[in-house]
Protein backbone atom coordinates (compact mmCIF):
# COMPACT_ATOMS: atom_id res chain seq x y z
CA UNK A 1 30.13 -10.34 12.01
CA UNK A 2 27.19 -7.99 10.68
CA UNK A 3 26.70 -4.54 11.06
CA UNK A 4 23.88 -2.92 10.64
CA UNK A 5 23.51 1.25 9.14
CA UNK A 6 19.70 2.84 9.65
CA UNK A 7 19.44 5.54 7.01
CA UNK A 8 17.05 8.80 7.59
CA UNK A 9 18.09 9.69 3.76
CA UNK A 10 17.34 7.05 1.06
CA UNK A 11 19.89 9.35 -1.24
CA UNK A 12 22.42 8.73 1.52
CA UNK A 13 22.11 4.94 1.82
CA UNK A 14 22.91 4.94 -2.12
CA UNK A 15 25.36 6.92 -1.99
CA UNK A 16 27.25 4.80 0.49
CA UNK A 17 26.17 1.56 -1.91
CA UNK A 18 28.13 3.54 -4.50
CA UNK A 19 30.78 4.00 -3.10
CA UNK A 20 31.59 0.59 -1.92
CA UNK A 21 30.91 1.21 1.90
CA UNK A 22 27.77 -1.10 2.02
CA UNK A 23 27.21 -4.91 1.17
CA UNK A 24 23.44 -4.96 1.12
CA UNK A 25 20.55 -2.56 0.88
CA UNK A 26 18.27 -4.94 2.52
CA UNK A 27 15.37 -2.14 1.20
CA UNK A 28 15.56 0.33 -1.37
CA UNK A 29 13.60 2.95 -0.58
CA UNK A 30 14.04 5.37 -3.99
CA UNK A 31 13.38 2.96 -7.10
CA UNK A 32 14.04 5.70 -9.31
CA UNK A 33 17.69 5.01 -8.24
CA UNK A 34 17.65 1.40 -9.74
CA UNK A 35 19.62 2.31 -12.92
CA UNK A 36 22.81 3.13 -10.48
CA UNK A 37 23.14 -0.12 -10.14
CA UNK A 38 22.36 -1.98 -13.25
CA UNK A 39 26.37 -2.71 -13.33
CA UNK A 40 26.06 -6.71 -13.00
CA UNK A 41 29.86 -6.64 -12.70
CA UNK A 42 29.49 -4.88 -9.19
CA UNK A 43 25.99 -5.61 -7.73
CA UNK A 44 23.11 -7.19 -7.99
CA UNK A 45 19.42 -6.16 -7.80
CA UNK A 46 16.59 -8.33 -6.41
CA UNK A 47 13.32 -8.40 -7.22
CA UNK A 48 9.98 -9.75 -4.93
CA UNK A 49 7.46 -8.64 -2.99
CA UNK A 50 6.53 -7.86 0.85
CA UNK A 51 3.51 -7.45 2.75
CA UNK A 52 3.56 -3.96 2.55
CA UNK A 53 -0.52 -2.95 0.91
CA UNK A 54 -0.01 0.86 0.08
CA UNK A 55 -3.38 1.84 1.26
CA UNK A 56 -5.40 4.81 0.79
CA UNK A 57 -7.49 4.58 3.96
CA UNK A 58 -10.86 5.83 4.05
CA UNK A 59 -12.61 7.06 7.21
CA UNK A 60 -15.89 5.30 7.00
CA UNK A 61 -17.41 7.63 10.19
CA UNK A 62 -17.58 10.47 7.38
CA UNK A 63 -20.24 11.33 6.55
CA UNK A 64 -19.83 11.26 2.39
CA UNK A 65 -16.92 8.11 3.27
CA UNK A 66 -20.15 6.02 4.47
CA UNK A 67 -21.84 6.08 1.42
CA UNK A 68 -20.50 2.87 -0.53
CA UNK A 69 -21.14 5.10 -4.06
CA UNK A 70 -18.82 7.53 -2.92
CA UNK A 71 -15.60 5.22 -2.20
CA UNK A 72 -16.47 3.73 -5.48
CA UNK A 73 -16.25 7.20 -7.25
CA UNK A 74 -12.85 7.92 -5.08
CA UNK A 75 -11.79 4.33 -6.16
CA UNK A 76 -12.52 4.93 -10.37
CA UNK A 77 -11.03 8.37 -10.30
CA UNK A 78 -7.64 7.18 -9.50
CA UNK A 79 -5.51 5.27 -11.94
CA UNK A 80 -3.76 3.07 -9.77
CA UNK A 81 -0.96 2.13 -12.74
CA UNK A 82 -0.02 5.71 -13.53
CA UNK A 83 0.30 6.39 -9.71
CA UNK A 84 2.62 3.56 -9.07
CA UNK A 85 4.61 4.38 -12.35
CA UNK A 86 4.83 7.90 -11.60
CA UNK A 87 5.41 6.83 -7.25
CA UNK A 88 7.45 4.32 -7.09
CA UNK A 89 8.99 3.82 -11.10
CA UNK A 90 6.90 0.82 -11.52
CA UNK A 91 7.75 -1.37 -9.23
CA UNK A 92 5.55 -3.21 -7.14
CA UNK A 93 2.21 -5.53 -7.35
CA UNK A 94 -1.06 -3.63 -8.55
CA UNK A 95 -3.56 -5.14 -5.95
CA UNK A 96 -7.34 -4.17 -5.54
CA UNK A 97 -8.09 -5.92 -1.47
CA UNK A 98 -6.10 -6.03 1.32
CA UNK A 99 -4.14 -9.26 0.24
CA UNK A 100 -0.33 -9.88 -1.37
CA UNK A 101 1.29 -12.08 -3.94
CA UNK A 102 2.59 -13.96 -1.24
CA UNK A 103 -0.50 -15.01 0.65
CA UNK A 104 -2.14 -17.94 -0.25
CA UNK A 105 -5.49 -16.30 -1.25
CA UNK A 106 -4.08 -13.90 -3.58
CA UNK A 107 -6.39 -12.89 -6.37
CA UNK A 108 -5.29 -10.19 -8.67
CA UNK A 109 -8.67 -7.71 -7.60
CA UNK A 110 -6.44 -4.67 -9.21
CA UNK A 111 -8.91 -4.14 -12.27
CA UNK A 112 -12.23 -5.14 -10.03
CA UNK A 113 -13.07 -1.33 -10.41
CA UNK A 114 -11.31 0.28 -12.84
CA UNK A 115 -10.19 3.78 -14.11
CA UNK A 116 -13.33 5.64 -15.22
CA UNK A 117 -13.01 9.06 -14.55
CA UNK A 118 -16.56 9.72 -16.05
CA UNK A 119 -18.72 7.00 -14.55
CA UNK A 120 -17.24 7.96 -10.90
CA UNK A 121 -18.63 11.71 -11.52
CA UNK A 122 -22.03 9.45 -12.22
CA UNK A 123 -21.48 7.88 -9.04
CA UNK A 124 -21.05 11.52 -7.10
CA UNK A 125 -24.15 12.79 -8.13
CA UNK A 126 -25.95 9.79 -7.78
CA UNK A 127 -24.63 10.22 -4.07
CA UNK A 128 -25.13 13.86 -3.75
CA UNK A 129 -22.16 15.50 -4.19
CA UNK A 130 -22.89 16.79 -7.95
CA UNK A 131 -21.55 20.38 -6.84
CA UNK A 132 -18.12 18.63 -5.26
CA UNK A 133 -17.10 17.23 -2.14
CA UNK A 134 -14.10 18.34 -0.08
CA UNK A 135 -12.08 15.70 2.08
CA UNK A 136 -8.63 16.40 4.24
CA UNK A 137 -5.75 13.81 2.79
CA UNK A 138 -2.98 13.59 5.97
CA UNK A 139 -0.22 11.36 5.29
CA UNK A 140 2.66 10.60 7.32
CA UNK A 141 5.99 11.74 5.82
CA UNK A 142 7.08 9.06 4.15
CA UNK A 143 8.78 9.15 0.43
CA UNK A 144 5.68 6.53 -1.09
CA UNK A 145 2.73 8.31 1.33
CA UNK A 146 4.37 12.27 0.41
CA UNK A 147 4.12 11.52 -3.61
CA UNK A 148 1.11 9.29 -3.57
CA UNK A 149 -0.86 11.92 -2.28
CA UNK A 150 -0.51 14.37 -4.66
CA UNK A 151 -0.89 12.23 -7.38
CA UNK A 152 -4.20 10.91 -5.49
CA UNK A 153 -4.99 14.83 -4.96
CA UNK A 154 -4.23 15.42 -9.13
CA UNK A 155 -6.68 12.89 -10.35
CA UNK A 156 -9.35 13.63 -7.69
CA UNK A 157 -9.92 17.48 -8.66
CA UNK A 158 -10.73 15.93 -12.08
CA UNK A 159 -13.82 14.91 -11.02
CA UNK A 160 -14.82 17.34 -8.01
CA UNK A 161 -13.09 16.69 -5.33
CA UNK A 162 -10.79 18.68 -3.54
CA UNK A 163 -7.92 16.49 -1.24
CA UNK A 164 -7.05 18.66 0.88
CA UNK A 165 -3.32 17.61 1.96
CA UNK A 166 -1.97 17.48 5.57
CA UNK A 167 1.60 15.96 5.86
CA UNK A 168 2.58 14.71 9.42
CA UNK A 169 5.58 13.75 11.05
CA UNK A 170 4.80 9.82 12.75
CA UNK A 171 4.69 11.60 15.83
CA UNK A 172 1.93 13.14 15.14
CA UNK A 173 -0.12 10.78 12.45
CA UNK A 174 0.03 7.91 15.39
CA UNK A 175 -2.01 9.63 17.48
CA UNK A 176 -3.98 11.86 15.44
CA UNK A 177 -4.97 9.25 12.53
CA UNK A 178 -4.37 5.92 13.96
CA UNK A 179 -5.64 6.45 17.56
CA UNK A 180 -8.39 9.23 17.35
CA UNK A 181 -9.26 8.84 13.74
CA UNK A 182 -8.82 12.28 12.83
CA UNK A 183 -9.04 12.20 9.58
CA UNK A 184 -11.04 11.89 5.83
CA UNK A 185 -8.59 10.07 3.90
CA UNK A 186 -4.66 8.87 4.24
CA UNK A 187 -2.01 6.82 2.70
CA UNK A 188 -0.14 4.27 4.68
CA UNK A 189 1.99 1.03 3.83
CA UNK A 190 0.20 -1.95 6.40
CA UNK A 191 3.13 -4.58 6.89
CA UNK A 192 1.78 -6.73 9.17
CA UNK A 193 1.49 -9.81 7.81
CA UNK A 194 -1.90 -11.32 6.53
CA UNK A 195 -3.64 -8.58 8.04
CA UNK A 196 -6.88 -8.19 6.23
CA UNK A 197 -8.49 -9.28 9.61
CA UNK A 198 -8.02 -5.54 10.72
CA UNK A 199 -11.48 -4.59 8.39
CA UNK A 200 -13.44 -6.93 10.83
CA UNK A 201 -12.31 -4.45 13.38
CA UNK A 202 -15.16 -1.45 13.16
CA UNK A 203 -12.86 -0.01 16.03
CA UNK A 204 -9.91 0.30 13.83
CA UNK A 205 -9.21 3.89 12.68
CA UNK A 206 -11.26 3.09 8.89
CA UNK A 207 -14.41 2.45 10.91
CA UNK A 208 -15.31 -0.02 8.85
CA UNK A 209 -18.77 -1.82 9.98
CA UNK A 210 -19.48 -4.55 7.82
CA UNK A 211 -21.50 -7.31 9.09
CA UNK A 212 -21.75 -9.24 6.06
CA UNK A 213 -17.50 -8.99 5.89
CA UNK A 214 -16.72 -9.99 9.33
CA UNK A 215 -19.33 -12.93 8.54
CA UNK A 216 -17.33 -13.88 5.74
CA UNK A 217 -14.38 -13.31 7.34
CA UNK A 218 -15.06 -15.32 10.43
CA UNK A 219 -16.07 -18.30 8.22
CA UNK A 220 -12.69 -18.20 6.46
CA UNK A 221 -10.81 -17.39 10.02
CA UNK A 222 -12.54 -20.49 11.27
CA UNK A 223 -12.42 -22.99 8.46
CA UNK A 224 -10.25 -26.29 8.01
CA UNK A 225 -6.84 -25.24 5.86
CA UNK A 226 -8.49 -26.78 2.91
CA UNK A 227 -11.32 -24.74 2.91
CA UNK A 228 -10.09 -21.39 4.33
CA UNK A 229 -8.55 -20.25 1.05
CA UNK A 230 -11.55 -19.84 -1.01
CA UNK A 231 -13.42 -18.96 1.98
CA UNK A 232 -10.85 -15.97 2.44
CA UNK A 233 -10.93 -15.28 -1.49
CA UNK A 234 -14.62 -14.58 -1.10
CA UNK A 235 -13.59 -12.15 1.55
CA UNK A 236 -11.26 -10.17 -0.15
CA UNK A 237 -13.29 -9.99 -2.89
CA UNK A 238 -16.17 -8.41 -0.96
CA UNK A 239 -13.96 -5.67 0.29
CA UNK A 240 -12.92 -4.59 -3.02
CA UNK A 241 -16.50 -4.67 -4.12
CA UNK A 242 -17.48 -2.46 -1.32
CA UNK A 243 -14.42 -0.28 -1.65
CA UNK A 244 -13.43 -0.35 1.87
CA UNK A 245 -10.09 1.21 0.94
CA UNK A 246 -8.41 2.08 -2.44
CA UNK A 247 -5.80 -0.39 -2.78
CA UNK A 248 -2.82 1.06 -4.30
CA UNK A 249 -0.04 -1.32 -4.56
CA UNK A 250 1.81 -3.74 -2.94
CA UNK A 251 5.20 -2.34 -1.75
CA UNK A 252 7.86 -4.60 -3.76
CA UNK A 253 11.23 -5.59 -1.89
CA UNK A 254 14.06 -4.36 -4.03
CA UNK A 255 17.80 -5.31 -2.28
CA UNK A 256 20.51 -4.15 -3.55
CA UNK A 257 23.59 -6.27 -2.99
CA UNK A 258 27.62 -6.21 -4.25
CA UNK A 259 28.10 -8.95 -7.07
CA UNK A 260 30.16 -10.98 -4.13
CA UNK A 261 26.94 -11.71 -2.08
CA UNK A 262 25.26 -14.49 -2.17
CA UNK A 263 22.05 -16.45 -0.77
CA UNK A 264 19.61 -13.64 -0.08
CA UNK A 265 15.68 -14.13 0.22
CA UNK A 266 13.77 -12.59 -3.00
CA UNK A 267 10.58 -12.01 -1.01
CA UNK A 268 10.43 -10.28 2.85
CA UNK A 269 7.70 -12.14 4.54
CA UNK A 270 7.88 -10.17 7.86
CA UNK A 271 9.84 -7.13 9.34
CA UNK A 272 12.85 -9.18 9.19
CA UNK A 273 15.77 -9.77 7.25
CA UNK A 274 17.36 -13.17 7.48
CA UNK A 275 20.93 -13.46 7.77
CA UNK A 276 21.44 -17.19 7.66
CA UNK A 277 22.00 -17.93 4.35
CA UNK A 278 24.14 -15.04 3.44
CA UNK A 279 27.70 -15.38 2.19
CA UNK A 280 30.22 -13.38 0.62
CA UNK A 281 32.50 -14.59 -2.20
């Protein structure tokens, strides 16, 4: 027999680890929490990865967002390390396209455009926006989308740009920023698996029209097995060059579990958490 506890409060869901009323915290959802449990004589902590790409969307229908020099700037003024140090204590898989350690055309694109506070400012004038640019950051409130954002809106103002932060309840970012695109920038974790396809979609709420990607992508989408994963490599390495999105990082799946547990998965592959194999001692 299983039964299953839905936490609202991460703090909560520890607290009930603690004190012995939990087996498994199938996702930890405050990292900074991992040293409570470092006793190996009472639990154990797993390490892997999800599907979860921390994105910091970009609305390519604005009008500064369209310009490819701009998301490039946006992209070099962030330092992607500090921001998942500082977000989520380290954990988690730098990535730099809208592809995971666990698919099978992962490329580590993390450093493709790197931290260069001074050559983005190059790239904002070169655009036009010498004097600054102003751009409205909503983010649902989540813990990862809350403290990304004002790390994201930190580094920004060093080079001109003001984020100017909106946080929403899901209620209200589902229709306002998924559905009507209402919206400069946000921060969202995309868990649907393998789900770079959604750039091919100019409909999708980044507007992103690329010809040239949805070429690439269709080749890759269309190809024998054998070919499809460099075919799909070149695709997610032409997103990152283009700066589609800033990719943050990939959201890591920590479980917490008593010692007594055994024979559960280090990597969540879906929005599901397999209870086949599990045992307890």
């Amino acid at each position: 027999q299983v039964t299953f506890r839905y936490y609202s409060d991460p703090n909560a869901m520890n607290a009930s680890m603690l004190s012995g009323d939990l087996d498994i915290i199938s996702n930890l959802q405050a990292p900074d929490a991992l040293p409570q449990f470092a006793d190996t004589s009472r639990f154990t902590t797993i390490s892997g990865s999800t599907n979860g790409e921390v994105v910091l969307g970009l609305n390519n229908a604005t009008e500064a967002l369209a310009k490819p020099e701009v998301r490039r700037a946006l992209t070099m003024a962030i330092d992607r390390k500090a921001l998942r140090d500082t977000v989520w204590n380290g954990q988690g898989t730098l990535i730099g396209s809208m592809v995971v350690p666990t698919d099978p055309w992962w490329e580590d694109l993390s450093n493709l455009t790197p931290y260069d506070p001074e050559k983005a400012r190059e790239l904002l004038a070169q655009a036009g926006y010498a004097d600054g640019l102003t751009l409205r950051l909503r983010v649902p409130v989540v813990p990862y989308a809350v403290k990304s954002a004002q790390f994201v809106a930190s580094q920004l103002r060093d080079i001109g740009v003001t984020a100017t932060i909106e946080e929403l309840e899901f209620t209200r970012w589902i229709p306002e920023v998924l559905t009507n695109g209402d919206y400069d920038m946000t921060i969202v974790a995309h868990v649907e698996a393998r789900d770079i396809a959604k750039f091919a979609n100019p409909n999708y709420y980044w507007h992103y029209d690329s010809a040239e990607f949805r070429r690439l992508f269709t080749l890759a989408d269309e190809a024998s097995e054998a070919d499809a994963i460099p075919l799909m490599k070149r695709a997610a390495r032409y997103l990152a060059e283009d700066a589609a999105a800033i990719w943050l990082f990939a959201l890591p799946n920590l479980v917490i579990t008593k010692s007594t547990i055994t024979g559960v998965a280090q990597n969540a592959t879906s929005l599901s958490f397999d209870l086949t194999m599990i045992a307890s001692a």
